[in-house]
PDB file of N, CA and C in Angstrom:
ATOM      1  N   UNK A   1     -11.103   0.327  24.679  1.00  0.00           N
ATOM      2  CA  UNK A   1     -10.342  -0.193  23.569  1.00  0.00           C
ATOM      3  C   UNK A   1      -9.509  -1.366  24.086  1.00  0.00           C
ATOM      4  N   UNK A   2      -9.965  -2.301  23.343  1.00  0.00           N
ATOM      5  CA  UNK A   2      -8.800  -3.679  23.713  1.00  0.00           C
ATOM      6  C   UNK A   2      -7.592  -3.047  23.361  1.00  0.00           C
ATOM      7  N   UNK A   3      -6.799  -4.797  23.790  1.00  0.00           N
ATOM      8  CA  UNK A   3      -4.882  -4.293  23.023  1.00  0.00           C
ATOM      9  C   UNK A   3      -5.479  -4.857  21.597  1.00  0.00           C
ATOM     10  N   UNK A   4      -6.358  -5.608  21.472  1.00  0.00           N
ATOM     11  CA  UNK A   4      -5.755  -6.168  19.907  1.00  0.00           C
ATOM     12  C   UNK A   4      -6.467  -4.941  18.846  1.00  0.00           C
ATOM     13  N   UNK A   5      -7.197  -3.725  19.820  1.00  0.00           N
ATOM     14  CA  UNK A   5      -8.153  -2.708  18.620  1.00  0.00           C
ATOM     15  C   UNK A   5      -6.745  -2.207  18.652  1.00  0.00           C
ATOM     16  N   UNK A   6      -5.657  -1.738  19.998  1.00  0.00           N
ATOM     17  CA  UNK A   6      -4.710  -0.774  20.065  1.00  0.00           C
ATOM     18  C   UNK A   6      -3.562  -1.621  18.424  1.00  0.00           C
ATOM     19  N   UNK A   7      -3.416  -2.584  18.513  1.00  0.00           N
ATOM     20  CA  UNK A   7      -2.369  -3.278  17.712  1.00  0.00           C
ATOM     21  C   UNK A   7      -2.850  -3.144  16.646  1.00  0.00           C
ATOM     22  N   UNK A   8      -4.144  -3.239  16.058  1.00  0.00           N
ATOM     23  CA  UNK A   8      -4.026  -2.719  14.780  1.00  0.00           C
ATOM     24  C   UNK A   8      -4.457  -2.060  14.357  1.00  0.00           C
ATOM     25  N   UNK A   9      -4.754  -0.605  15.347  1.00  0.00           N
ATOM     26  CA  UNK A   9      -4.421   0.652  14.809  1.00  0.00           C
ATOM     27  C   UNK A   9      -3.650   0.933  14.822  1.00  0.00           C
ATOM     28  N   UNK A  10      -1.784   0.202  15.501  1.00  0.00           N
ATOM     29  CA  UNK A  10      -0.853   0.775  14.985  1.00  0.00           C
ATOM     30  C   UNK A  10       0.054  -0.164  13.739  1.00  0.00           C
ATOM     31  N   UNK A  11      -0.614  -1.144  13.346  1.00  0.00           N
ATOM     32  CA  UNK A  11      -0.702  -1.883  12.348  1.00  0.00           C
ATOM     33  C   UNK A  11      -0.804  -1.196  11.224  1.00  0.00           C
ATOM     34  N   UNK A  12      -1.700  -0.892  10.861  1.00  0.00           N
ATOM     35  CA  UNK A  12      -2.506  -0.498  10.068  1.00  0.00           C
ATOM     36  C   UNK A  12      -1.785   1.195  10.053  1.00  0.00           C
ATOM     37  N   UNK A  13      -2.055   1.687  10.909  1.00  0.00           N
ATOM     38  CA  UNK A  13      -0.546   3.254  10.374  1.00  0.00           C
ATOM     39  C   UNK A  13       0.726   2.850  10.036  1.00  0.00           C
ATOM     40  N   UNK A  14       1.055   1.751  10.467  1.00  0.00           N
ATOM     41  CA  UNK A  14       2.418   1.086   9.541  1.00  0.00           C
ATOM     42  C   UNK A  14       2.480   0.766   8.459  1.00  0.00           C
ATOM     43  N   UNK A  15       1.410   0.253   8.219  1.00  0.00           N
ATOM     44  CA  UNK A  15       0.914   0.063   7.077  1.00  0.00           C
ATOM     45  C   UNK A  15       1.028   1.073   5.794  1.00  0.00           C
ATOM     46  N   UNK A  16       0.090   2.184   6.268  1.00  0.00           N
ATOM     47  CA  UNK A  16       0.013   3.420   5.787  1.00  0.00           C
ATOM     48  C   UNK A  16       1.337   4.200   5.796  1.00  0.00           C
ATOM     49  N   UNK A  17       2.251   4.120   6.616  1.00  0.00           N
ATOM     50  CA  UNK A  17       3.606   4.554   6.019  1.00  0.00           C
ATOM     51  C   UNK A  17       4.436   3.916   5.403  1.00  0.00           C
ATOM     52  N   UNK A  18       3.912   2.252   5.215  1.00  0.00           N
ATOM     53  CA  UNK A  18       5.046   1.560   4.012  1.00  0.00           C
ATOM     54  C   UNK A  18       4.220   2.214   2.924  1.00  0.00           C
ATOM     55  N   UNK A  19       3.127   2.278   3.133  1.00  0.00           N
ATOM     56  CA  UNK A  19       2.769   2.363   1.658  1.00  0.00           C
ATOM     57  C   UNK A  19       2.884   4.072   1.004  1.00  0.00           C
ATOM     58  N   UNK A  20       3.212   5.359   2.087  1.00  0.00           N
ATOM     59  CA  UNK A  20       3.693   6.374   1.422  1.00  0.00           C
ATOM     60  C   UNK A  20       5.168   6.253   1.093  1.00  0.00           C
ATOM     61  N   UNK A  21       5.643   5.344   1.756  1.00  0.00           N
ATOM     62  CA  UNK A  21       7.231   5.064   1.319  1.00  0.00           C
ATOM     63  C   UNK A  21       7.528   4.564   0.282  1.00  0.00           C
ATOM     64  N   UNK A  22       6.144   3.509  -0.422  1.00  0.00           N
ATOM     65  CA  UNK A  22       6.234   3.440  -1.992  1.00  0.00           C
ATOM     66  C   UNK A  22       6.170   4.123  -2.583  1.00  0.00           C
ATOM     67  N   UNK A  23       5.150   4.711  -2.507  1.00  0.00           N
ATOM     68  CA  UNK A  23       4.746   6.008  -3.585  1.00  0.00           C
ATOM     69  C   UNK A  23       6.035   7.070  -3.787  1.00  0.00           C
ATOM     70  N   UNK A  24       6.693   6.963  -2.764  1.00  0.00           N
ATOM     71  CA  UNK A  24       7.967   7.974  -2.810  1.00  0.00           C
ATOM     72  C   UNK A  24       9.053   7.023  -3.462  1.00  0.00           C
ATOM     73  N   UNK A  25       9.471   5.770  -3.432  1.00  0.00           N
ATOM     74  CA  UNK A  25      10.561   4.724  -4.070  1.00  0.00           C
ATOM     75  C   UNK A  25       9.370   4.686  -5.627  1.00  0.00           C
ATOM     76  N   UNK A  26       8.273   5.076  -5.987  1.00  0.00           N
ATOM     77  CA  UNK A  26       7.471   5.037  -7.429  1.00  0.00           C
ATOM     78  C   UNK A  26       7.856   6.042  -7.925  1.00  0.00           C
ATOM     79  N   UNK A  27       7.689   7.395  -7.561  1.00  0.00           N
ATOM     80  CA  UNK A  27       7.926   8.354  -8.221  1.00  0.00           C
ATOM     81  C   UNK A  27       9.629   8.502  -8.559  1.00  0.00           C
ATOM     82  N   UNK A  28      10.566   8.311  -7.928  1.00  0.00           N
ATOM     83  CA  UNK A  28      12.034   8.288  -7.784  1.00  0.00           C
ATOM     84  C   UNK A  28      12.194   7.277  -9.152  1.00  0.00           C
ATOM     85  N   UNK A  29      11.713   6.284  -9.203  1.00  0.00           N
ATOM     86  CA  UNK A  29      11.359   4.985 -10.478  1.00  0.00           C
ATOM     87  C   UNK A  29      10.993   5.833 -11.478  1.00  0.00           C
ATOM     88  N   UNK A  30      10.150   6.842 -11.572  1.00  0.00           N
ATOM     89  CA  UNK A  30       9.116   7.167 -12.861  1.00  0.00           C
ATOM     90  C   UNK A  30      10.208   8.446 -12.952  1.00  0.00           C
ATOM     91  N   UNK A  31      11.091   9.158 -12.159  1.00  0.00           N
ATOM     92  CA  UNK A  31      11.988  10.338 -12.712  1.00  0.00           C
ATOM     93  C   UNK A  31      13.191   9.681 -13.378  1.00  0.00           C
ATOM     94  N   UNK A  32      13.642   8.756 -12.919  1.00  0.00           N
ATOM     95  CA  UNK A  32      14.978   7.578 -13.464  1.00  0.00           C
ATOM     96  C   UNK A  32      14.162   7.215 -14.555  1.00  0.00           C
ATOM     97  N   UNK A  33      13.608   6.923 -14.956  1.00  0.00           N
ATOM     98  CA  UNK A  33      13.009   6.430 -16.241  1.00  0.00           C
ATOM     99  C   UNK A  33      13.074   7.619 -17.184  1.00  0.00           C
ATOM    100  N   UNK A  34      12.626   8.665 -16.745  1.00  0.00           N
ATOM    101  CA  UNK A  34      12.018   9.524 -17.661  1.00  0.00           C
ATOM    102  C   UNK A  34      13.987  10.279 -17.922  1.00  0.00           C
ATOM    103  N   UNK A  35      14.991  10.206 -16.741  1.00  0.00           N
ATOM    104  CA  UNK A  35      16.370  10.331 -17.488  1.00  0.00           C
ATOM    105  C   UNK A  35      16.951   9.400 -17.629  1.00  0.00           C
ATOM    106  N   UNK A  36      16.590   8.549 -18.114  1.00  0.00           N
ATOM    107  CA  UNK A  36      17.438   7.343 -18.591  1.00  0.00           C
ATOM    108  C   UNK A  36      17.343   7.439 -20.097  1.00  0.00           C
ATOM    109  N   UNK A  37      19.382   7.833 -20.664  1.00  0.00           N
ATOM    110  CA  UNK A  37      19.580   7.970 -22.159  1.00  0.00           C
ATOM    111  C   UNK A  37      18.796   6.157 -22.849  1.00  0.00           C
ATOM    112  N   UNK A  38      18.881   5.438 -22.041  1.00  0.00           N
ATOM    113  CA  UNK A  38      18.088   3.538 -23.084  1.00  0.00           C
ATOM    114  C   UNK A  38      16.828   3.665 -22.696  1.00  0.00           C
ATOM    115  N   UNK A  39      16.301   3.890 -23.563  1.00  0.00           N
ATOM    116  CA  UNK A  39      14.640   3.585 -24.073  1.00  0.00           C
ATOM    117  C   UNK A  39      14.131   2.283 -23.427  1.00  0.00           C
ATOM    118  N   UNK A  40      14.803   1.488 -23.268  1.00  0.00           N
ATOM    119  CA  UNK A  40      14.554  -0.422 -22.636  1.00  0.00           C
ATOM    120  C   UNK A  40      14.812   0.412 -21.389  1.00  0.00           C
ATOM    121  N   UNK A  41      15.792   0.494 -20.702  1.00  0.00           N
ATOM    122  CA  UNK A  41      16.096   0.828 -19.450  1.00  0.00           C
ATOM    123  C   UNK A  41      14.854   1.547 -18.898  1.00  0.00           C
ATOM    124  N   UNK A  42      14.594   2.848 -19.141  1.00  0.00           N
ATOM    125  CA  UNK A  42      13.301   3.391 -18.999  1.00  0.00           C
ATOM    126  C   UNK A  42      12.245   3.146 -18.874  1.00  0.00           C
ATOM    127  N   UNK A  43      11.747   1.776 -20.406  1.00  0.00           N
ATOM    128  CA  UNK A  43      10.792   1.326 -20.296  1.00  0.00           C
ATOM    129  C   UNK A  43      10.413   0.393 -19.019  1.00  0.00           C
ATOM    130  N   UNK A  44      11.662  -0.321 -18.736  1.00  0.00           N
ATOM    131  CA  UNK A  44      11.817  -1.163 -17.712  1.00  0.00           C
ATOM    132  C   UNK A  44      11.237  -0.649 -15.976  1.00  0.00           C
ATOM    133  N   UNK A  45      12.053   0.732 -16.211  1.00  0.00           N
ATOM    134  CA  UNK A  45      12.105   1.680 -14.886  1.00  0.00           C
ATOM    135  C   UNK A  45      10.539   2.001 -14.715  1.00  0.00           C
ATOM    136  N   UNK A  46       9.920   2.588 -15.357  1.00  0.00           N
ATOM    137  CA  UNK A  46       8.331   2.470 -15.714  1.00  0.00           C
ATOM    138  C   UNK A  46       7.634   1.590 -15.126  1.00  0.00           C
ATOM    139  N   UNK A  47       7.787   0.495 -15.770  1.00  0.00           N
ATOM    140  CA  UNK A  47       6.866  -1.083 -15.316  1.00  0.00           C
ATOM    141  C   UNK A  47       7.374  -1.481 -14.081  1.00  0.00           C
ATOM    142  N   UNK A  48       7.925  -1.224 -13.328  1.00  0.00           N
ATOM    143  CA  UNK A  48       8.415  -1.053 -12.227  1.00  0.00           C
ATOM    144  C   UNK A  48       7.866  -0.024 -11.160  1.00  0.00           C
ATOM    145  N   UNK A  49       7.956   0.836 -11.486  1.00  0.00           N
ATOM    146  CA  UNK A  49       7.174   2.061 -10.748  1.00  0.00           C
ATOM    147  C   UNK A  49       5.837   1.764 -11.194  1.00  0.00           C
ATOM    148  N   UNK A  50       5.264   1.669 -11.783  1.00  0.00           N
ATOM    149  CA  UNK A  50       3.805   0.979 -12.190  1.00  0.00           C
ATOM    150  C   UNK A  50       3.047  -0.175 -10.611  1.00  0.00           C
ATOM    151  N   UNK A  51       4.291  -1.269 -10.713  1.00  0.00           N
ATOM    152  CA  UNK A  51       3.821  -2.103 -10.214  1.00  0.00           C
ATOM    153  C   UNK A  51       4.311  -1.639  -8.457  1.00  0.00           C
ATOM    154  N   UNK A  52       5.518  -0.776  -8.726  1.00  0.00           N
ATOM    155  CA  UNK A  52       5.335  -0.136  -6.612  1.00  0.00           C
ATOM    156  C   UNK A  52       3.815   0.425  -6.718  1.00  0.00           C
ATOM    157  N   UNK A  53       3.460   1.014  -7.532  1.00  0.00           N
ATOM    158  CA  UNK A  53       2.197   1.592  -7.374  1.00  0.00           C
ATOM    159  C   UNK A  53       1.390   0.890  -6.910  1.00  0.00           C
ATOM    160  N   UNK A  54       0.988  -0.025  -7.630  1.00  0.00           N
ATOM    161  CA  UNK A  54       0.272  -1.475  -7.168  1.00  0.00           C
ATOM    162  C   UNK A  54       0.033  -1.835  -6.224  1.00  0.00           C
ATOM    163  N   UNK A  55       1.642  -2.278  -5.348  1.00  0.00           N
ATOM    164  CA  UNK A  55       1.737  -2.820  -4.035  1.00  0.00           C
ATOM    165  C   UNK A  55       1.373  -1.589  -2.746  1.00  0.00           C
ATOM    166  N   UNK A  56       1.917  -0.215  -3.636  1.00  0.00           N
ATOM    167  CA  UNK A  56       1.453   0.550  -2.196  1.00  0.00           C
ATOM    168  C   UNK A  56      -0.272   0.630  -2.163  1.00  0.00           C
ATOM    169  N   UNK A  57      -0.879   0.233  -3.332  1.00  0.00           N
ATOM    170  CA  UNK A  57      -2.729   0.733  -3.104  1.00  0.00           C
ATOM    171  C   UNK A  57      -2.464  -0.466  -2.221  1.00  0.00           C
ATOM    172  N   UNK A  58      -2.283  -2.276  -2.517  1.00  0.00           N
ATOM    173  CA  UNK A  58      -2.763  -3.068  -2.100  1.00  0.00           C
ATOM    174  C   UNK A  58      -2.550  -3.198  -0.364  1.00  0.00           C
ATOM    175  N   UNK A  59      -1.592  -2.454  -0.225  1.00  0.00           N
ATOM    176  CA  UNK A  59      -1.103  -2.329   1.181  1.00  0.00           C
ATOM    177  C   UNK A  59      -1.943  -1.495   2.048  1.00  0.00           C
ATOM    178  N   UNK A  60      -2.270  -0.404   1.229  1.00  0.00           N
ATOM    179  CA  UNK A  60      -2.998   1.003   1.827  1.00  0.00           C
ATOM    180  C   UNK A  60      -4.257   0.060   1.681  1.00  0.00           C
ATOM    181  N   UNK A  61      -4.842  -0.841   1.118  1.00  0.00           N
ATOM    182  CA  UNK A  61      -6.350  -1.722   1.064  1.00  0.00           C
ATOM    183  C   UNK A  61      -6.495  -2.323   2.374  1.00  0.00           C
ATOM    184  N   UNK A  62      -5.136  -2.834   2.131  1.00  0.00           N
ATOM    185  CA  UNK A  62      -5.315  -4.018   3.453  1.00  0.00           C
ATOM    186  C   UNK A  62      -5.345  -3.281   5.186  1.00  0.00           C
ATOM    187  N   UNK A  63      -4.417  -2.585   4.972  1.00  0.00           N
ATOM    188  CA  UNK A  63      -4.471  -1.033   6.057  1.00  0.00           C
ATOM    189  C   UNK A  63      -6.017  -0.654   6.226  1.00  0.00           C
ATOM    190  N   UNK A  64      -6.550  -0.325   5.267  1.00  0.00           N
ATOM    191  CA  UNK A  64      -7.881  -0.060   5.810  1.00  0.00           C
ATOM    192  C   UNK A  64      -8.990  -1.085   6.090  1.00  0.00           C
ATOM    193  N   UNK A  65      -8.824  -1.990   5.786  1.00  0.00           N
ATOM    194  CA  UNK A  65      -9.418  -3.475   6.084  1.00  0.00           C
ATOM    195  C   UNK A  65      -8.920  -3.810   7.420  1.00  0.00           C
ATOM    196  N   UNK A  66      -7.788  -3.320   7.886  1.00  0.00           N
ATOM    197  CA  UNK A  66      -7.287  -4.129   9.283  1.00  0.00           C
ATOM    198  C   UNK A  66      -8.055  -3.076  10.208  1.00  0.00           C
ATOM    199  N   UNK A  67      -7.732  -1.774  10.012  1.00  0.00           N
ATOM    200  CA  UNK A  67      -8.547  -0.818  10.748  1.00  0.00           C
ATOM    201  C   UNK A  67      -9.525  -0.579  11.339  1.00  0.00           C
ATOM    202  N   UNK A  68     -10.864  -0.985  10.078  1.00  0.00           N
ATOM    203  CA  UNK A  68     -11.944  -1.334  10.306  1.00  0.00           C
ATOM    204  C   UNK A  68     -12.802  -2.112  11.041  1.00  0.00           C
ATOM    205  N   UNK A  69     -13.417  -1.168  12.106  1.00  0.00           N
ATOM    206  CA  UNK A  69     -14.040  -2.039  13.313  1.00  0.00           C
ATOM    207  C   UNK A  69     -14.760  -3.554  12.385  1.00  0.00           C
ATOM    208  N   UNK A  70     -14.934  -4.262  13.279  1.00  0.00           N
ATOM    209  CA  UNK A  70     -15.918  -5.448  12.749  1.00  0.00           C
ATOM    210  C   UNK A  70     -17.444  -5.256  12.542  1.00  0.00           C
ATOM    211  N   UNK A  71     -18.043  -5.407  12.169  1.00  0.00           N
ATOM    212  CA  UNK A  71     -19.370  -5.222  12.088  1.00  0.00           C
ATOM    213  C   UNK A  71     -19.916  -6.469  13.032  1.00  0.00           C
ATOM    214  N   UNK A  72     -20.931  -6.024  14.021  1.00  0.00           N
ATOM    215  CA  UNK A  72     -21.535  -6.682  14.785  1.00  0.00           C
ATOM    216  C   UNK A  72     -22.418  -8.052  13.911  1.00  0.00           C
ATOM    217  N   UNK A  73     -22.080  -9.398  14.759  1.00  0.00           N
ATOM    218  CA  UNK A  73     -22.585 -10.258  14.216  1.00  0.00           C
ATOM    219  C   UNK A  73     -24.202 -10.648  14.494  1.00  0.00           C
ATOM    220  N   UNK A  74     -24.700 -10.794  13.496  1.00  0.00           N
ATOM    221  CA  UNK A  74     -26.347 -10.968  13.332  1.00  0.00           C
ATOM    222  C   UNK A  74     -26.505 -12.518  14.013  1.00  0.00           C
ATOM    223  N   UNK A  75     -27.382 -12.410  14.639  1.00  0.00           N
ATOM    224  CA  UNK A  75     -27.796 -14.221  14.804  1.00  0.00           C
ATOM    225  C   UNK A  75     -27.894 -14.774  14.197  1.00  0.00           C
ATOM    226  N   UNK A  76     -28.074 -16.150  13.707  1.00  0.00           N
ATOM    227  CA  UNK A  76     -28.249 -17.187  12.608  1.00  0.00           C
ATOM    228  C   UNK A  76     -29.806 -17.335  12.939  1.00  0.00           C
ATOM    229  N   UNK A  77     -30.347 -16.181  11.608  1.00  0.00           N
ATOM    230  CA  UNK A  77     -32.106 -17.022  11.860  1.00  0.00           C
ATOM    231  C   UNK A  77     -32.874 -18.082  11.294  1.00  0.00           C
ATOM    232  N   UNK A  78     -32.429 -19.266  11.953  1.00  0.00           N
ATOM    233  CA  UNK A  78     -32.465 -20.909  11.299  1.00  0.00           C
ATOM    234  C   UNK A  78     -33.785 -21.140  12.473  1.00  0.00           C
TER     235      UNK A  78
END
């Protein structure tokens, strides 16, 4: 294993714990919403936790994209 396979496999688990750290700051969003006495406020709190949602898949995407060995390159058959 190189350093740069070692760096982003620990990349990439960093990764993977920002992105359970959203999902935990999403759900905390989607319980504040659901007790919030303003209907706007709520709605707000919602579309918000919606979009942490978002950022933690796109993070957890890119996490597994960095992870992922390379696939061996084919020759150019020219």
């Amino acid at each position: 294993m190189t350093h740069i396979d070692d760096l982003g496999r620990r990349t990439a688990s960093a990764m993977r714990d920002t992105a359970d750290q959203l999902e935990t700051v999403e759900a905390r969003l989607h319980q504040s919403a659901e007790e919030s006495p303003d209907p706007e406020t709520g709605a707000r709190l919602h579309e918000l936790g919606d979009e942490v949602t978002a950022q933690a898949k796109d993070v957890e995407r890119r996490a597994g994209l960095l992870a992922e060995p390379e696939a061996p390159q084919r020759p150019d058959p020219a």
